[in-house]
PDB file of N, CA and C in Angstrom:
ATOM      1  N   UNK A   1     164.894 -67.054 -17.466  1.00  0.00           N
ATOM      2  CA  UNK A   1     165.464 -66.848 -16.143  1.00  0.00           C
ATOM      3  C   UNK A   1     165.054 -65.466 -15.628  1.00  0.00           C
ATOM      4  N   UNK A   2     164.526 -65.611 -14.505  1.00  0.00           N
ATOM      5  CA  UNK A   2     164.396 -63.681 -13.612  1.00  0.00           C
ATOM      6  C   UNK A   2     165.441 -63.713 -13.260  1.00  0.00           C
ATOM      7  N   UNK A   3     165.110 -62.525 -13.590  1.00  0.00           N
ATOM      8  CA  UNK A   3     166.287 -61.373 -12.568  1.00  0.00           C
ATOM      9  C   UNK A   3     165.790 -60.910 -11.074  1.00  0.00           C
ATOM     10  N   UNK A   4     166.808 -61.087 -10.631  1.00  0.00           N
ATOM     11  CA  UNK A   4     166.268 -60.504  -8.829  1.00  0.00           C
ATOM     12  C   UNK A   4     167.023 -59.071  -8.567  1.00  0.00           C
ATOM     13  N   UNK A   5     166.352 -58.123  -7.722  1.00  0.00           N
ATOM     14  CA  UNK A   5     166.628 -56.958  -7.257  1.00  0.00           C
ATOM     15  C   UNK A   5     166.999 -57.159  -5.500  1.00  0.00           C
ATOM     16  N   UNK A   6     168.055 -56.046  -5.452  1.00  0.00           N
ATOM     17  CA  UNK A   6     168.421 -56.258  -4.330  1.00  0.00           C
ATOM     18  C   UNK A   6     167.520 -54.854  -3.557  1.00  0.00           C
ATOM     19  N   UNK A   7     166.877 -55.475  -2.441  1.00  0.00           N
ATOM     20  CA  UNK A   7     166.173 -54.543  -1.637  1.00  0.00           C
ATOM     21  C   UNK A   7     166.769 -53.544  -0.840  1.00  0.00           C
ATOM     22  N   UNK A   8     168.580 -53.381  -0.758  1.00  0.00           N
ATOM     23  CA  UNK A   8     168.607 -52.827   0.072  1.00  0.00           C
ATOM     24  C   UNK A   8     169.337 -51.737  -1.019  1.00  0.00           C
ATOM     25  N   UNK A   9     169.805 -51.794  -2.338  1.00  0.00           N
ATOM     26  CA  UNK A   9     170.260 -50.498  -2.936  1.00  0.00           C
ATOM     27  C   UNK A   9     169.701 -50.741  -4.611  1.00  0.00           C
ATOM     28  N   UNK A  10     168.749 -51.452  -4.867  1.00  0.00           N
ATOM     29  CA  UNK A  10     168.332 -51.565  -6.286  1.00  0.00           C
ATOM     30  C   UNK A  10     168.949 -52.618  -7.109  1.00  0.00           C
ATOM     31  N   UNK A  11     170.171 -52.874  -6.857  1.00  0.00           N
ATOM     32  CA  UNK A  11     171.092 -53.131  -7.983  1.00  0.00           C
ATOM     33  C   UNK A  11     170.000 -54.689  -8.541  1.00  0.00           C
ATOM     34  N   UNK A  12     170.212 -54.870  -9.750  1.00  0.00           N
ATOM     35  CA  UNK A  12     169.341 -55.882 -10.314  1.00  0.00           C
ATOM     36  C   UNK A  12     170.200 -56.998 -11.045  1.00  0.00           C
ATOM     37  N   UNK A  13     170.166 -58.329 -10.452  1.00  0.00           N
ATOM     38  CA  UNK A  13     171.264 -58.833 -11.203  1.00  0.00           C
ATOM     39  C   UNK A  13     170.413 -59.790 -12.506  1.00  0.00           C
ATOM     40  N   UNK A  14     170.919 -59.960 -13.266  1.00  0.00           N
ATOM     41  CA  UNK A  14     170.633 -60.553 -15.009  1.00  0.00           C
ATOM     42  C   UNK A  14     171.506 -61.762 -15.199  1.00  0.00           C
ATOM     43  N   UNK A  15     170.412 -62.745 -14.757  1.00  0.00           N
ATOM     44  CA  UNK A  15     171.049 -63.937 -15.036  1.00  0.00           C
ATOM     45  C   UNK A  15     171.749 -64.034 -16.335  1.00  0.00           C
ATOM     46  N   UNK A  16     171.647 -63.507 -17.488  1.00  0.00           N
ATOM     47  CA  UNK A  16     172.192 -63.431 -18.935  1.00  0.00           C
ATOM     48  C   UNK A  16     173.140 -62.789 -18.735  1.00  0.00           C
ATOM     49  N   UNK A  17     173.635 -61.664 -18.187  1.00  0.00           N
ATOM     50  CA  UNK A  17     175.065 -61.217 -17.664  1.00  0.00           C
ATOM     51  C   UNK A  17     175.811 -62.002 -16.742  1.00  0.00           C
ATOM     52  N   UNK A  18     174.951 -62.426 -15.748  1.00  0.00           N
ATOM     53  CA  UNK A  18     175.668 -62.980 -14.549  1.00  0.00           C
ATOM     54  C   UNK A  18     176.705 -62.169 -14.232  1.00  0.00           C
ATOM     55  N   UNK A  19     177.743 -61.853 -12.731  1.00  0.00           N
ATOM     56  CA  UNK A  19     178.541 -61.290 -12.606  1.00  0.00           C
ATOM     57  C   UNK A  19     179.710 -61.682 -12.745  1.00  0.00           C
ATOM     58  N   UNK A  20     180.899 -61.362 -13.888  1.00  0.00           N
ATOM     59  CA  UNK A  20     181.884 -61.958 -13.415  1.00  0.00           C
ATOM     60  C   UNK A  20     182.911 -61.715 -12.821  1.00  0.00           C
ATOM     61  N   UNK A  21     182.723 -60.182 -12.652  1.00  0.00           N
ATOM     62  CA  UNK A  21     184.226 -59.471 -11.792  1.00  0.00           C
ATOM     63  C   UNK A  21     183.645 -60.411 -10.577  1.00  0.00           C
ATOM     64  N   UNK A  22     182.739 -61.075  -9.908  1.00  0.00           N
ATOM     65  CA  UNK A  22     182.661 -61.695  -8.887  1.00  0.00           C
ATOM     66  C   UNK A  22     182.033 -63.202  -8.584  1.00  0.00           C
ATOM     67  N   UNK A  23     182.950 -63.923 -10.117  1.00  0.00           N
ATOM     68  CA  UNK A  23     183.054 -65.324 -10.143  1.00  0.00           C
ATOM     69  C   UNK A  23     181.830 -66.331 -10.529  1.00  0.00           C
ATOM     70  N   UNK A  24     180.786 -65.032 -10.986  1.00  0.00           N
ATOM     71  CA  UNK A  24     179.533 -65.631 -11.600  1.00  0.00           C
ATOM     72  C   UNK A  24     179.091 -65.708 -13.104  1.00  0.00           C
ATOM     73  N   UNK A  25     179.190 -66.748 -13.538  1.00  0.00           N
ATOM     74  CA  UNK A  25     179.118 -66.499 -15.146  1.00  0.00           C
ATOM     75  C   UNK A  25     178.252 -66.245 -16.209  1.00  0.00           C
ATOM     76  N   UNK A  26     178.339 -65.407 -16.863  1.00  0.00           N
ATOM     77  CA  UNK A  26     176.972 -65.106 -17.708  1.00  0.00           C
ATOM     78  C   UNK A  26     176.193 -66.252 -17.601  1.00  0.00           C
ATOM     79  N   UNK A  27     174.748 -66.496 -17.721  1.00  0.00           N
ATOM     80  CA  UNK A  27     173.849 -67.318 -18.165  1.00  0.00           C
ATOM     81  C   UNK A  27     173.464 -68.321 -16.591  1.00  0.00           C
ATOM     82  N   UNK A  28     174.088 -68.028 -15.640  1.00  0.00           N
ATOM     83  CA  UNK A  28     174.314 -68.648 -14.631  1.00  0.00           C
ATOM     84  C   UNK A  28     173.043 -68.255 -13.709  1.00  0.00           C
ATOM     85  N   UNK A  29     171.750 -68.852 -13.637  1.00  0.00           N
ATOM     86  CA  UNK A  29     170.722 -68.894 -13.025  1.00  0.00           C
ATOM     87  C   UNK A  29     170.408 -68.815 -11.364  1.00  0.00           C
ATOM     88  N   UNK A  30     169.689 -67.496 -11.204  1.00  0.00           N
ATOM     89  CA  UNK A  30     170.197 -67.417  -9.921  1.00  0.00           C
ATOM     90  C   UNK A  30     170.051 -68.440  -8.602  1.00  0.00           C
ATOM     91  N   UNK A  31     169.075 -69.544  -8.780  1.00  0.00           N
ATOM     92  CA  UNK A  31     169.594 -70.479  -7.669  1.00  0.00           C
ATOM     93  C   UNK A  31     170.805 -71.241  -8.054  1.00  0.00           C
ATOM     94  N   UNK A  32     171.679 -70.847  -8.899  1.00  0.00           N
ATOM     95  CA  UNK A  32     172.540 -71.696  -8.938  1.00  0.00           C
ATOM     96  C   UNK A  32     173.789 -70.386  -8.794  1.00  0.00           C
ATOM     97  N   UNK A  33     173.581 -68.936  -8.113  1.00  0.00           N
ATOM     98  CA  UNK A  33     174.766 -68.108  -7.353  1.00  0.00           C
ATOM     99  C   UNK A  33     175.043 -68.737  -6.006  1.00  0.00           C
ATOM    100  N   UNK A  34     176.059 -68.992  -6.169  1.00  0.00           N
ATOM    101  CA  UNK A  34     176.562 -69.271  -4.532  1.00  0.00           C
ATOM    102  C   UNK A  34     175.901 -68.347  -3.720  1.00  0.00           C
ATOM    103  N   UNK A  35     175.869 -69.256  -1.839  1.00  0.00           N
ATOM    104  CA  UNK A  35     175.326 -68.646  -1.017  1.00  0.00           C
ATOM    105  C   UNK A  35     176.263 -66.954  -0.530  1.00  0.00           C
ATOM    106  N   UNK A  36     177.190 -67.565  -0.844  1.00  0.00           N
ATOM    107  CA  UNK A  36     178.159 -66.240  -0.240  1.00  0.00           C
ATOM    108  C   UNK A  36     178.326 -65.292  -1.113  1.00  0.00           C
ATOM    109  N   UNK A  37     177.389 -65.326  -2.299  1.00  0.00           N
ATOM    110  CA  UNK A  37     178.100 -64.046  -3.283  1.00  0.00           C
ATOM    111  C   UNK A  37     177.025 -62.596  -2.425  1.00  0.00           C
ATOM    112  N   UNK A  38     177.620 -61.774  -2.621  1.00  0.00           N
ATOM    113  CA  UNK A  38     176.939 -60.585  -2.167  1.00  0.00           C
ATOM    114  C   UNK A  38     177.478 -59.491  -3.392  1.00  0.00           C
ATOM    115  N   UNK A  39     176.039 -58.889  -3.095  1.00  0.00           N
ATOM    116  CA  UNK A  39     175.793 -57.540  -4.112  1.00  0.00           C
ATOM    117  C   UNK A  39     177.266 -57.133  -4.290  1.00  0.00           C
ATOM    118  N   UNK A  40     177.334 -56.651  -5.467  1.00  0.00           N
ATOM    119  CA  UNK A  40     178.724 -55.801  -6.217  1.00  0.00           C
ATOM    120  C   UNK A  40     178.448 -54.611  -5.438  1.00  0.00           C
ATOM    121  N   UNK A  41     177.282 -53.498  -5.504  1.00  0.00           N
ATOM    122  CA  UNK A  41     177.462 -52.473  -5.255  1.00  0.00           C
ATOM    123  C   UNK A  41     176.939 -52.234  -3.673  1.00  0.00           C
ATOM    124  N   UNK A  42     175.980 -52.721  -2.997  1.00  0.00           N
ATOM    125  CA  UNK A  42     176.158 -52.130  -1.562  1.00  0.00           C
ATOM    126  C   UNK A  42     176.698 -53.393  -0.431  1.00  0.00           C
ATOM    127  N   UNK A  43     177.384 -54.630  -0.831  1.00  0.00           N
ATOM    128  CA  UNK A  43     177.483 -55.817  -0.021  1.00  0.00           C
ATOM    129  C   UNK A  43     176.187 -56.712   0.881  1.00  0.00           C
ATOM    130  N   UNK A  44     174.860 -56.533   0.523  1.00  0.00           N
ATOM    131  CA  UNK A  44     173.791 -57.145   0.599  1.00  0.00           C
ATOM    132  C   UNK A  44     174.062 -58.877   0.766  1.00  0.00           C
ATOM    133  N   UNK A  45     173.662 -59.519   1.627  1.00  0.00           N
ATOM    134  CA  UNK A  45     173.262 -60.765   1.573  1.00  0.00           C
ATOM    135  C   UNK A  45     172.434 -61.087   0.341  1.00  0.00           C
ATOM    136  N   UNK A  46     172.580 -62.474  -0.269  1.00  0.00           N
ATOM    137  CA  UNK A  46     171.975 -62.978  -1.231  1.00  0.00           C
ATOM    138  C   UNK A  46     170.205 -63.075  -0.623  1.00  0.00           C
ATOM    139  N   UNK A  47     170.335 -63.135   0.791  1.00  0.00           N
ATOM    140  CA  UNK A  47     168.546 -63.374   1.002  1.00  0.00           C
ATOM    141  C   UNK A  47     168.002 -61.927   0.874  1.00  0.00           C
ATOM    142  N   UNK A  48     168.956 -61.088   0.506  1.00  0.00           N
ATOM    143  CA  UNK A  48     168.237 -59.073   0.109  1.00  0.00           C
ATOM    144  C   UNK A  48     167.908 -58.895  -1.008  1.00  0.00           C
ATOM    145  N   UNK A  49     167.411 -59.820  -1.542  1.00  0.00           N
ATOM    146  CA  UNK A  49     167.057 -59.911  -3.349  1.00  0.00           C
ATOM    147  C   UNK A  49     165.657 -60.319  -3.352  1.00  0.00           C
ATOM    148  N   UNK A  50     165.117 -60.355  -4.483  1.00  0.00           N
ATOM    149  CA  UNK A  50     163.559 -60.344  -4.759  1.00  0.00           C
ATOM    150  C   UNK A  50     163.358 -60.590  -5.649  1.00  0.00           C
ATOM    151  N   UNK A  51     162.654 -61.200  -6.399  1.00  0.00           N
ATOM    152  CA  UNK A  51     162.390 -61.279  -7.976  1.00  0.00           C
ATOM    153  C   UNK A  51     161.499 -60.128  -8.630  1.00  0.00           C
ATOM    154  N   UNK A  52     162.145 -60.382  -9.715  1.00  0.00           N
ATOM    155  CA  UNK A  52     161.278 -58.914 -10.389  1.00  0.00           C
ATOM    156  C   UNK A  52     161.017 -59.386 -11.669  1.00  0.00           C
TER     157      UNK A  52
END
């Protein structure tokens, strides 16, 4: 699984962590984050990400 970076403050999310303070569960592949989750740290839309 990639990990995608968010373009507008870095933050990089890890599908193997997944987030869960915000209802996303480890191992949880990122086309399968809901449309509405947004970045933990600057509130970014999910389309502000990139693969890396």
């Amino acid at each position: 699984m990639k990990k995608q970076r968010c373009l507008v403050c870095g933050y990089v999310y890890d599908p193997e962590a997944g987030d869960p303070a915000n209802g996303v569960k480890p191992g949880t592949a990122w086309k399968n984050v809901p449309e509405d989750w947004i970045c933990p740290v600057c509130g970014a839309d999910k389309e502000e990400f990139e693969e890396v």
